[in-house]
Protein backbone atom coordinates (compact mmCIF):
# COMPACT_ATOMS: atom_id res chain seq x y z
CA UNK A 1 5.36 -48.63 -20.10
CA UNK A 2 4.85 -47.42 -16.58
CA UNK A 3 5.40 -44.03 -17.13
CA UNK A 4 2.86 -41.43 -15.61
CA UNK A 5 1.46 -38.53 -17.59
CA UNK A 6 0.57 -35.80 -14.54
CA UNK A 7 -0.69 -33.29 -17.41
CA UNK A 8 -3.06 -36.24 -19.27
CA UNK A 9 -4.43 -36.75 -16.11
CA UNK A 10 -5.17 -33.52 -15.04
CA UNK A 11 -6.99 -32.96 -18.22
CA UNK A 12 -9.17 -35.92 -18.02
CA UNK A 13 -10.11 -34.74 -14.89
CA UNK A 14 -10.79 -31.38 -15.81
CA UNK A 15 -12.81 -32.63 -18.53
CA UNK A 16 -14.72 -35.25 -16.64
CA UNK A 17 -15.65 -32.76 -14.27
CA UNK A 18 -17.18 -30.68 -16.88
CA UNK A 19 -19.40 -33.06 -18.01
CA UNK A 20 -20.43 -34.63 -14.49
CA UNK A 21 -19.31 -31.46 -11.66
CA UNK A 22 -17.34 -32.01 -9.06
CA UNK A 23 -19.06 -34.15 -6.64
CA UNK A 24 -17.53 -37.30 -8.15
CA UNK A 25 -14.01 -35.64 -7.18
CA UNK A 26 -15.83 -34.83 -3.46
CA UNK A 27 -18.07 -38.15 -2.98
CA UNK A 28 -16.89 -41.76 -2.62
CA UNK A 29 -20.33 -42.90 -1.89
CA UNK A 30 -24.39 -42.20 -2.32
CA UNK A 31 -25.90 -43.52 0.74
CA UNK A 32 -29.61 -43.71 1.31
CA UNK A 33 -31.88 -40.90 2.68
CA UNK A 34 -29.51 -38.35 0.91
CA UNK A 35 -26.17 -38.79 2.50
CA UNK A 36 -22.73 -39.73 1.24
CA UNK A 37 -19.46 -41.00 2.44
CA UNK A 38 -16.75 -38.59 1.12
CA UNK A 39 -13.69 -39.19 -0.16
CA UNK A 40 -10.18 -38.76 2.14
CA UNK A 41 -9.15 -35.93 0.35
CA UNK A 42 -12.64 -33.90 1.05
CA UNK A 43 -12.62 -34.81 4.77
CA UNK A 44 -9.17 -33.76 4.58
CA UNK A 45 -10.33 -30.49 3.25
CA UNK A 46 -13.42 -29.79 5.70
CA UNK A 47 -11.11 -30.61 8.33
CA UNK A 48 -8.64 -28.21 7.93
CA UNK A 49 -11.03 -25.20 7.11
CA UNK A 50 -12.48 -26.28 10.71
CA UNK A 51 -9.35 -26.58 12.26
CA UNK A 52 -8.13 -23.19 11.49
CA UNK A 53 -10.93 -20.61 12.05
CA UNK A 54 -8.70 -17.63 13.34
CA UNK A 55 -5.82 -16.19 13.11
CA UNK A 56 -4.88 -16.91 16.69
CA UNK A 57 -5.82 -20.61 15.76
CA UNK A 58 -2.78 -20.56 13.45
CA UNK A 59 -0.19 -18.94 15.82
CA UNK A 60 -1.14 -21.95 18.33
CA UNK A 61 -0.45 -24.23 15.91
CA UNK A 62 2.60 -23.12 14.40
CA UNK A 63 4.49 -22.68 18.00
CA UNK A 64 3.59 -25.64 19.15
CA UNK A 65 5.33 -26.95 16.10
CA UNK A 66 8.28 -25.16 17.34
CA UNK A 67 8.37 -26.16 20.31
CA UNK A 68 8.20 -30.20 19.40
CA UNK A 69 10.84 -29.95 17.78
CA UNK A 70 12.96 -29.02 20.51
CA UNK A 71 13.04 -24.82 20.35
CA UNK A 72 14.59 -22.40 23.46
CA UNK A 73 13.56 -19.35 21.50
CA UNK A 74 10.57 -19.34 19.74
CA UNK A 75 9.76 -15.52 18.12
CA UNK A 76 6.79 -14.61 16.31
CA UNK A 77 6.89 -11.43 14.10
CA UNK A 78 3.33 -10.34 14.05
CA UNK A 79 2.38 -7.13 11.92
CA UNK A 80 -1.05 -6.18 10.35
CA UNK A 81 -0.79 -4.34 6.66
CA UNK A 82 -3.53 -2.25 4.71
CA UNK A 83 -5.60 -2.72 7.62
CA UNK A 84 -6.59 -5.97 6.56
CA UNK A 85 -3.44 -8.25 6.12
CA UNK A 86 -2.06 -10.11 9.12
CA UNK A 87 1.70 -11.16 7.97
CA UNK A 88 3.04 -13.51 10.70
CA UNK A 89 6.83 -15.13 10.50
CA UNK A 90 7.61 -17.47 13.12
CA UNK A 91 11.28 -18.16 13.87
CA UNK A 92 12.83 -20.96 16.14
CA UNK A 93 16.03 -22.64 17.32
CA UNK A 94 14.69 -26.16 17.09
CA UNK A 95 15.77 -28.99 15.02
CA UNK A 96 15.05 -27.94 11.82
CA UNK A 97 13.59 -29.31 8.79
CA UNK A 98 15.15 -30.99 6.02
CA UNK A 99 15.35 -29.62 2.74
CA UNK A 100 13.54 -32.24 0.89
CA UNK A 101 10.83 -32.09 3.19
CA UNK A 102 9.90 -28.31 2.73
CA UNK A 103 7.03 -28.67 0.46
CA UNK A 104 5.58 -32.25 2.09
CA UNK A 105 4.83 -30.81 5.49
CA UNK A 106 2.02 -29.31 4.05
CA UNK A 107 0.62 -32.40 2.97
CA UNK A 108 -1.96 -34.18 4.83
CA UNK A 109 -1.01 -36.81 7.84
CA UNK A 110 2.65 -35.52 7.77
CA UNK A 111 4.33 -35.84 10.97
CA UNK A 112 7.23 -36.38 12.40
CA UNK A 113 5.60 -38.21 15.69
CA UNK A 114 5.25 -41.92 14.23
CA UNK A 115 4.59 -43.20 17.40
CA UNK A 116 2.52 -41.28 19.44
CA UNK A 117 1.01 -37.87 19.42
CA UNK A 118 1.13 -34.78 22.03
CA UNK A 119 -1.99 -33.29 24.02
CA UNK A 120 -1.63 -30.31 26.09
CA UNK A 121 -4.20 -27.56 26.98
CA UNK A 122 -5.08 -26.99 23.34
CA UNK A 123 -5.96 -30.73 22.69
CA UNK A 124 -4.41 -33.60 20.57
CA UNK A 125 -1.28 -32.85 18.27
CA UNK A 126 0.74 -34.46 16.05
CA UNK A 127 -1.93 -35.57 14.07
CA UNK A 128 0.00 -33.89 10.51
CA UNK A 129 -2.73 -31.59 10.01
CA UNK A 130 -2.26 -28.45 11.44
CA UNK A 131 0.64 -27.12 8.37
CA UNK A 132 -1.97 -28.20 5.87
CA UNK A 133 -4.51 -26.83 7.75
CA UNK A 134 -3.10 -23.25 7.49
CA UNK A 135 -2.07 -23.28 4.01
CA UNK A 136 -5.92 -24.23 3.23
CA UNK A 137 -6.57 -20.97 4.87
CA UNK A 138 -3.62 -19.12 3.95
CA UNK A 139 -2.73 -16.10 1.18
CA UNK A 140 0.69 -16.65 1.30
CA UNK A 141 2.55 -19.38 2.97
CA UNK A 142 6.07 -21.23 2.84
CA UNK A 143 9.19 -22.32 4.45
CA UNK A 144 11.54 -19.52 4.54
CA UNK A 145 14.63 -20.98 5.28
CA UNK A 146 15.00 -24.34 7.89
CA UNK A 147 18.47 -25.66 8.87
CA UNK A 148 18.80 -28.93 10.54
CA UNK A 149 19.99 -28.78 14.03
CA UNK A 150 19.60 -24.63 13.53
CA UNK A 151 15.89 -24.05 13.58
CA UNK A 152 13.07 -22.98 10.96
CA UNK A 153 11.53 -19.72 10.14
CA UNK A 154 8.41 -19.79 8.56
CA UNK A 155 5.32 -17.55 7.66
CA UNK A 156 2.24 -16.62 6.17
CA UNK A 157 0.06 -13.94 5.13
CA UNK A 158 -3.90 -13.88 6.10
CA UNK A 159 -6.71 -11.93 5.02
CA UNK A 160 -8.66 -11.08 7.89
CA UNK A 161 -11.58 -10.49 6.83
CA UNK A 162 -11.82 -14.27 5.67
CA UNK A 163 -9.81 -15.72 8.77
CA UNK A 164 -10.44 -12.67 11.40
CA UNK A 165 -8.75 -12.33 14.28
CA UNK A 166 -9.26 -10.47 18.07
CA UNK A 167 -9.30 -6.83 17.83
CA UNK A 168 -7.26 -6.14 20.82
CA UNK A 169 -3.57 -7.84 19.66
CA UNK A 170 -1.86 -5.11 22.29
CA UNK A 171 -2.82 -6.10 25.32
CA UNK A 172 -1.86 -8.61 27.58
CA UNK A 173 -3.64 -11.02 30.06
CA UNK A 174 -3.04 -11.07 33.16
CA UNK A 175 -0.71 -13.64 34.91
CA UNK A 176 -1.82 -14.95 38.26
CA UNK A 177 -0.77 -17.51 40.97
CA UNK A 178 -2.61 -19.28 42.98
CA UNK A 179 -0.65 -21.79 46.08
CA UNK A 180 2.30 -20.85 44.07
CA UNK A 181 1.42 -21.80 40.41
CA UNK A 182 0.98 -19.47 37.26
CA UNK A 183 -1.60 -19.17 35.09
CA UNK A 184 -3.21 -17.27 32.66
CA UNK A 185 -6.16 -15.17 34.28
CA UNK A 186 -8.38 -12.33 32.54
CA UNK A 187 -7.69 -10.96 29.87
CA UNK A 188 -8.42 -11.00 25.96
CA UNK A 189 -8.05 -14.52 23.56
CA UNK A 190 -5.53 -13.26 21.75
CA UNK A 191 -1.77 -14.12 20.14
CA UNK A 192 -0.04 -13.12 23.61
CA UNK A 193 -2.47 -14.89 25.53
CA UNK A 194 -1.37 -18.12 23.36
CA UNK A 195 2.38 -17.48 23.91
CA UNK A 196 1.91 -16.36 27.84
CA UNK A 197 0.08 -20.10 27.75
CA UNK A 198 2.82 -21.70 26.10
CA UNK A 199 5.21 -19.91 28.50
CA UNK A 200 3.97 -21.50 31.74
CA UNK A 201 3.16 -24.69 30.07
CA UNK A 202 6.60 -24.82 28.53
CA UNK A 203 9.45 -23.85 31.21
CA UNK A 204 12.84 -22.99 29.75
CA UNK A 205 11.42 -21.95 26.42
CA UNK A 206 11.29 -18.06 25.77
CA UNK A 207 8.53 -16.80 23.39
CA UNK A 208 8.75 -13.24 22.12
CA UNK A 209 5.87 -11.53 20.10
CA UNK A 210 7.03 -8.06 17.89
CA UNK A 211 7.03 -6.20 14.44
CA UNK A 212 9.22 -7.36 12.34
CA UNK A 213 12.04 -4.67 13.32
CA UNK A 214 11.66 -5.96 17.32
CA UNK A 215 11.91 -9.22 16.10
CA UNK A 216 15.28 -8.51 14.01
CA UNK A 217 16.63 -6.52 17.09
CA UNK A 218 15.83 -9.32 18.76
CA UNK A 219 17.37 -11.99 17.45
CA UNK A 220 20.46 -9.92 16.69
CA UNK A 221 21.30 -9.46 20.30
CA UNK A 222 20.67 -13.26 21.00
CA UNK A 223 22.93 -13.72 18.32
CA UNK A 224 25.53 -11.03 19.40
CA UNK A 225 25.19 -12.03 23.36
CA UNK A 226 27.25 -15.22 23.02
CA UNK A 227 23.79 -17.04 23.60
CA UNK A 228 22.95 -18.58 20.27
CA UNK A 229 25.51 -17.20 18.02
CA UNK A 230 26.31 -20.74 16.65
CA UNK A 231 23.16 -22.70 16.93
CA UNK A 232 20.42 -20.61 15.75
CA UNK A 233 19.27 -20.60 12.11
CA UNK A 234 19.77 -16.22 13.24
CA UNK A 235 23.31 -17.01 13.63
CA UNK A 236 24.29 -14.68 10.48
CA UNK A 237 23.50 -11.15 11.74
CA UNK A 238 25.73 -11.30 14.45
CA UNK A 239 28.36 -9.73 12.41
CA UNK A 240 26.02 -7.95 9.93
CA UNK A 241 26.96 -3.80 10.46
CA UNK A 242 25.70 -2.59 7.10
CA UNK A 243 22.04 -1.36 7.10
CA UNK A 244 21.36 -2.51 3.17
CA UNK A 245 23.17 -5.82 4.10
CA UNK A 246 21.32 -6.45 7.09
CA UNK A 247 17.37 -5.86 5.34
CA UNK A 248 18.56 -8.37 2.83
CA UNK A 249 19.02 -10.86 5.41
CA UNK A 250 16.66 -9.76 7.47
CA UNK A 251 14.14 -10.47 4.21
CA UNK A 252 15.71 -13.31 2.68
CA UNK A 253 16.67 -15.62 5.36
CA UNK A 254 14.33 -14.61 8.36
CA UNK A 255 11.03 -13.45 6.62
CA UNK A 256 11.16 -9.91 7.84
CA UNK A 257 11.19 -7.72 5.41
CA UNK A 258 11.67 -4.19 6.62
CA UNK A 259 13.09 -0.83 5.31
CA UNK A 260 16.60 -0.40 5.04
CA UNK A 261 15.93 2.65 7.15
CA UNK A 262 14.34 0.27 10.03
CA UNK A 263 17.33 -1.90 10.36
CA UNK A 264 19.73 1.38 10.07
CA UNK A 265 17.76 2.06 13.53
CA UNK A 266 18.17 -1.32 15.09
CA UNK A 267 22.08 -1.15 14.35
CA UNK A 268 22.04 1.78 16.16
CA UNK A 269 19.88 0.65 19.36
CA UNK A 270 17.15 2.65 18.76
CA UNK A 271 14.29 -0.60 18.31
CA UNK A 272 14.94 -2.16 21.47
CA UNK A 273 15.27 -6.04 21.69
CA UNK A 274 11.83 -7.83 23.16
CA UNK A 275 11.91 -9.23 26.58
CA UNK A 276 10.16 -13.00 26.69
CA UNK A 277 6.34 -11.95 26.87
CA UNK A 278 6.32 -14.76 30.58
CA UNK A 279 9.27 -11.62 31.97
CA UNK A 280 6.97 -9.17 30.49
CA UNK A 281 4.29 -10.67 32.01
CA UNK A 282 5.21 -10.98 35.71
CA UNK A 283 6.58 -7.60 35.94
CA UNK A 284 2.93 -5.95 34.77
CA UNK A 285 1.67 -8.74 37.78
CA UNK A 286 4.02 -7.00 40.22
CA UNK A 287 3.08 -3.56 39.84
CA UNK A 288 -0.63 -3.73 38.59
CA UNK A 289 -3.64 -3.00 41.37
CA UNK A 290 -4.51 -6.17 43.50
CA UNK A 291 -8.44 -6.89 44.61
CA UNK A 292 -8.77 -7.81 48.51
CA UNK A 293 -10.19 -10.46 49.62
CA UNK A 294 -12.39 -8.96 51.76
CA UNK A 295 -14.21 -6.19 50.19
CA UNK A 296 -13.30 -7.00 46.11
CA UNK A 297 -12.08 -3.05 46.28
CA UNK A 298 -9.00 -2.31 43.95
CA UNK A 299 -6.06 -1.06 45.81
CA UNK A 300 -2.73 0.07 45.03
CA UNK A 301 0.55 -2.51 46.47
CA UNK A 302 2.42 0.34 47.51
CA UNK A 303 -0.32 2.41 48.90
CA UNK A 304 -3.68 0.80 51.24
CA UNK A 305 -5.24 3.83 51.10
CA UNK A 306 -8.67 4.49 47.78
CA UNK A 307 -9.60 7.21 46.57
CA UNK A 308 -13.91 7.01 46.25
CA UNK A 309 -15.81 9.37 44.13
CA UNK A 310 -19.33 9.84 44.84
CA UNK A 311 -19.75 11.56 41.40
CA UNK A 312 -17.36 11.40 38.32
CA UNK A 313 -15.81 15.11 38.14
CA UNK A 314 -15.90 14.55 34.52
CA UNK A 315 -19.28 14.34 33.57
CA UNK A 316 -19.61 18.15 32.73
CA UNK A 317 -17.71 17.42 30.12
CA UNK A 318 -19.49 17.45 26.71
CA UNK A 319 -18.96 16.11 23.24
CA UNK A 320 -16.90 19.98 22.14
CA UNK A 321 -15.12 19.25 25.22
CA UNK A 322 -14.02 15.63 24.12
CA UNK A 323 -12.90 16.90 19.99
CA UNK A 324 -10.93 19.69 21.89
CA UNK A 325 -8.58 17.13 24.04
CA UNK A 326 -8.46 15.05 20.64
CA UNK A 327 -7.40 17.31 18.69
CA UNK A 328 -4.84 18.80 21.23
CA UNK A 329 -3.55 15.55 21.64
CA UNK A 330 -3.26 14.78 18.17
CA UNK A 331 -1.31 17.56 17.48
CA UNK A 332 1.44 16.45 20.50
CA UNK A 333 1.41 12.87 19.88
CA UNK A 334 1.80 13.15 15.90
CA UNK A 335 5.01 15.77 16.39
CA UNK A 336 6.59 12.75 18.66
CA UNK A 337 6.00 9.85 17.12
CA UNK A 338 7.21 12.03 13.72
CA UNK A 339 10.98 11.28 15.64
CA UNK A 340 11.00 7.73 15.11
CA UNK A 341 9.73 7.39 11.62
CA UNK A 342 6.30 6.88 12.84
CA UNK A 343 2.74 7.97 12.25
CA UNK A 344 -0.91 8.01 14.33
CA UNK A 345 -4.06 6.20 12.01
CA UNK A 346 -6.96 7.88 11.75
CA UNK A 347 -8.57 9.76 14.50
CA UNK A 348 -7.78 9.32 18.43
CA UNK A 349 -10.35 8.08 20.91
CA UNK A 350 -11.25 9.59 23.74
CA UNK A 351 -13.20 8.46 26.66
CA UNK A 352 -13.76 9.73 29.99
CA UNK A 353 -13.83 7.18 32.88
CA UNK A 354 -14.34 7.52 36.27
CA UNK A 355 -11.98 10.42 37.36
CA UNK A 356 -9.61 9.80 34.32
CA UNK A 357 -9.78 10.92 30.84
CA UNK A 358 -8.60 7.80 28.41
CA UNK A 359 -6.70 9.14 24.86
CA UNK A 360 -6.02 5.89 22.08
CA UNK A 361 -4.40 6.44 19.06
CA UNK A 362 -3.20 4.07 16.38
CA UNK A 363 0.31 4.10 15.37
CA UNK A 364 2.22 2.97 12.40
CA UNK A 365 5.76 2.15 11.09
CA UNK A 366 6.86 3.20 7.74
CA UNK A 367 6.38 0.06 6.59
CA UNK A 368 3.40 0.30 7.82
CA UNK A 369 3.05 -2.24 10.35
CA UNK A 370 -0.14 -1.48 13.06
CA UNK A 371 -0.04 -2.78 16.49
């Protein structure tokens, strides 16, 4: 007596769905003229497919989950795989979440604000949608490791050719100020522009976007620099000096898998830690061209003076011309990159411009991480 059978149910279900579909499962009730109220669950279900339309839509929401619950660091390890697969770990210093709770923050209406909810730029918050929201949209998804008082690292995995994201994930907007405030100016929608965002909304909370490998370098040297070596969930791999040990960690308690080769390279200095992407930001505001006020030209800060072009000295320049530079390039760029264990994509692009010639190539890690 009083004992539930999970599996009996299921089956009945199963089987009454067989016989009548699944609306019955969907639909709570037939209205007239053809509509229907739906059931919780279904609204539930539309809702978070709506909520969570890109992949930038998911970053948003996971940092602002970091940052409610109290994070100073807040990293995001951000790689792209077969072309397709955007892996994203996101790492913090906050308060953690407890172990029994790992699997029901991805239910529905889970939150830890009883009392009131958060609205910033982005809208409302708090609402205990947005963790269920991403699974619904998710490949892969989970709670790597969480630590109460020591922070949480999770991730996921999307497709992006069902949840796409911005094309241009390497550059980043513009900072401006105007009567002394920051803000976000031109620049593309994309995961930087969300932490740069967060960054002036948020003072005295760092946000770093890298490949995995950054990230690990990262994190290491906040560990190792007396900053957080006791009260981040990265603690560990402060002492960590063996390459196979460190990848384990790096895997098994951070989310970021990489070669053993990769973190032989950031035990030897040679993947550089990541600045905060707000530093990173207002040093490319203090040496990037300014526009004056009174004629909209572009000029340089350090020097008043333009140079004008009646006609671009580059359009002689045909289409043999153009496969000629790409191909020379290719050759240099592929025997440097070769040094660091890397690799250029496919085919450069080049462009000319007005008085410049513009060379892009694609470059990859051995693990084969794309920027």
């Amino acid at each position: 007596m009083g004992e539930t059978n999970p599996g009996g149910d299921r089956q009945l279900i199963d089987f009454v769905s067989s016989i009548t579909g699944a609306a019955h499962l969907r639909i709570e009730e037939n209205l007239p003229h053809g509509f229907v109220r739906l059931k919780v669950a279904e609204a539930e279900r539309r809702q978070a497919q709506h909520d969570i339309r890109s992949v930038e839509d998911a970053v948003r929401e996971l940092v602002r989950n970091s940052r409610d619950a109290g994070a100073g660091k807040i990293l995001v390890g951000f790689q792209k795989e077969q072309g397709r697969f955007r892996r994203i770990t996101v790492l913090d210093d906050g308060g953690g979440i407890p172990e029994d709770m790992h699997q029901l923050v991805f239910e529905p209406r889970v939150t830890s604000k009883s009392e009131d909810f958060e609205e910033d730029r982005y809208g409302v918050h708090g609402r205990g949608m947005a963790l269920f929201s991403i699974r619904s949209r998710a490949e892969i998804t989970g709670i790597v490791s969480s630590v109460t008082g020591l922070g949480t690292v999770i991730n996921f995995n999307f497709d992006t050719e069902k949840v796409p994201e911005r094309s241009d994930q390497a550059t980043l907007p513009r900072l401006e100020s105007i009567d002394g405030v920051e803000d976000v100016g031109p620049g593309p929608h994309n995961v930087a522009r969300i932490l740069l965002e967060m960054s002036v909304d948020t003072p005295g909370v760092d946000f770093y976007l890298g490949s995995f490998a950054e990230v690990l370098a990262t994190v290491k040297n906040l560990a190792c620099d007396g900053s957080g070596a006791n009260t981040a969930i990265w603690s560990g791999v402060a002492r960590m000096d063996d390459a196979r040990v460190l990848a384990e960690a790096s895997a098994d308690t951070l989310g970021l898998p990489l070669s053993e080769r990769n973190a032989y390279r950031v035990l030897g200095g040679e993947i550089a830690p990541l600045e905060p992407i707000l530093c990173l930001a207002r040093t490319a505001a203090a040496i990037e061209p300014f526009e004056t006020e009174q004629s909209g030209e572009i000029e340089a800060p350090q020097a008043k003076t333009r140079v004008s072009y009646s006609r671009n000295p580059l359009r002689k320049l045909g289409k043999d011309d153009m496969d000629e530079i790409a191909a020379g390039a290719s050759f240099v760029v592929e025997k440097v990159v070769e040094r660091y264990y890397l690799k250029t994509s496919g085919l450069p692009r080049v462009r000319k411009g007005r008085g410049k010639i513009v060379i892009s190539f694609y470059v990859s890690g051995e693990d084969g991480e794309e920027r």
